[in-house]
Protein backbone atom coordinates (compact mmCIF):
# COMPACT_ATOMS: atom_id res chain seq x y z
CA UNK A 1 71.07 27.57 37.38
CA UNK A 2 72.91 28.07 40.59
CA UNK A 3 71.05 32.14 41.32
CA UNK A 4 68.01 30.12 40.56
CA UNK A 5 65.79 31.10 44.53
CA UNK A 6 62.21 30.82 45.81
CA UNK A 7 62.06 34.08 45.09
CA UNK A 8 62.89 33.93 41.61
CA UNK A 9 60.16 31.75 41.09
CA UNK A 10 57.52 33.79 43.08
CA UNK A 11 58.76 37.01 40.70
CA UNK A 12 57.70 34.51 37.60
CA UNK A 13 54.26 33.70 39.30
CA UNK A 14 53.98 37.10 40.40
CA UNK A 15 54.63 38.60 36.47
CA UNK A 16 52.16 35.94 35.22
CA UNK A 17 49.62 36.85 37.44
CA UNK A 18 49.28 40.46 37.05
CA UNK A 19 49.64 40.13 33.47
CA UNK A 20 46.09 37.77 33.35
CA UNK A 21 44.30 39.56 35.97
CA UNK A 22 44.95 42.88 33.86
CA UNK A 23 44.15 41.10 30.91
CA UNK A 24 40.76 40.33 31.79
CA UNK A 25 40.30 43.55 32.25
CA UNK A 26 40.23 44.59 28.12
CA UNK A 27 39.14 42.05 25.21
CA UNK A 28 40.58 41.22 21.48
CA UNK A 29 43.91 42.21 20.12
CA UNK A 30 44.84 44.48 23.75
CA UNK A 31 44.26 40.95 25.83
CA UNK A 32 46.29 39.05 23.21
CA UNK A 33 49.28 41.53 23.97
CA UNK A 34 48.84 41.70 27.34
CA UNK A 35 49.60 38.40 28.10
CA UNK A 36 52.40 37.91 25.11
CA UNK A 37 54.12 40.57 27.12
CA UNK A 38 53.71 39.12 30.12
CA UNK A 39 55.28 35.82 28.82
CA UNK A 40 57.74 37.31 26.96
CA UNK A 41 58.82 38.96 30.42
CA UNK A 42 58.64 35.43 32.45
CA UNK A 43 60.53 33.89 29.40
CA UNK A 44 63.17 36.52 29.33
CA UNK A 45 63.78 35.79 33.22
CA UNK A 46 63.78 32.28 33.05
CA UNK A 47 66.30 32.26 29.92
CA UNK A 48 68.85 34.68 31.70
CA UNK A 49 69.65 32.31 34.76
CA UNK A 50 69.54 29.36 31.80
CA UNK A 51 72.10 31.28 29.76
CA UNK A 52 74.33 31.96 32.55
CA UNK A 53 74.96 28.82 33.63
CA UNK A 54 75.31 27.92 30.17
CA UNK A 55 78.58 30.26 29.67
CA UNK A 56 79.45 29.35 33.14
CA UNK A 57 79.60 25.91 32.04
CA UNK A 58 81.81 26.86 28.59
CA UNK A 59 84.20 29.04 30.82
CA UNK A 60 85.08 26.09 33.23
């Protein structure tokens, strides 16, 4: 996780953040898949910089 920046993080918090606020915003099932999105987004970032060190790591 060598990209891994302050901003990087911030982009996370910033994805999570918007994703709950707007969720508040509706109830039931459209809440529920408002915020799966929005962790499916934040887990999707997180897991790229994870799996490219990984293959950096195999390549070496």
């Amino acid at each position: 996780m060598n990209g891994w920046s302050l901003q990087d993080s911030v982009g996370i918090l910033i994805v999570l953040g918007i994703t709950l606020s707007a969720a508040q915003a509706v109830e039931g099932i459209a809440q529920a898949l408002i915020v799966f999105v929005g962790v499916v987004i934040a887990l999707l970032w997180i897991l790229k910089f994870f799996f490219e060190g990984y293959t950096d790591a195999i390549t070496s």
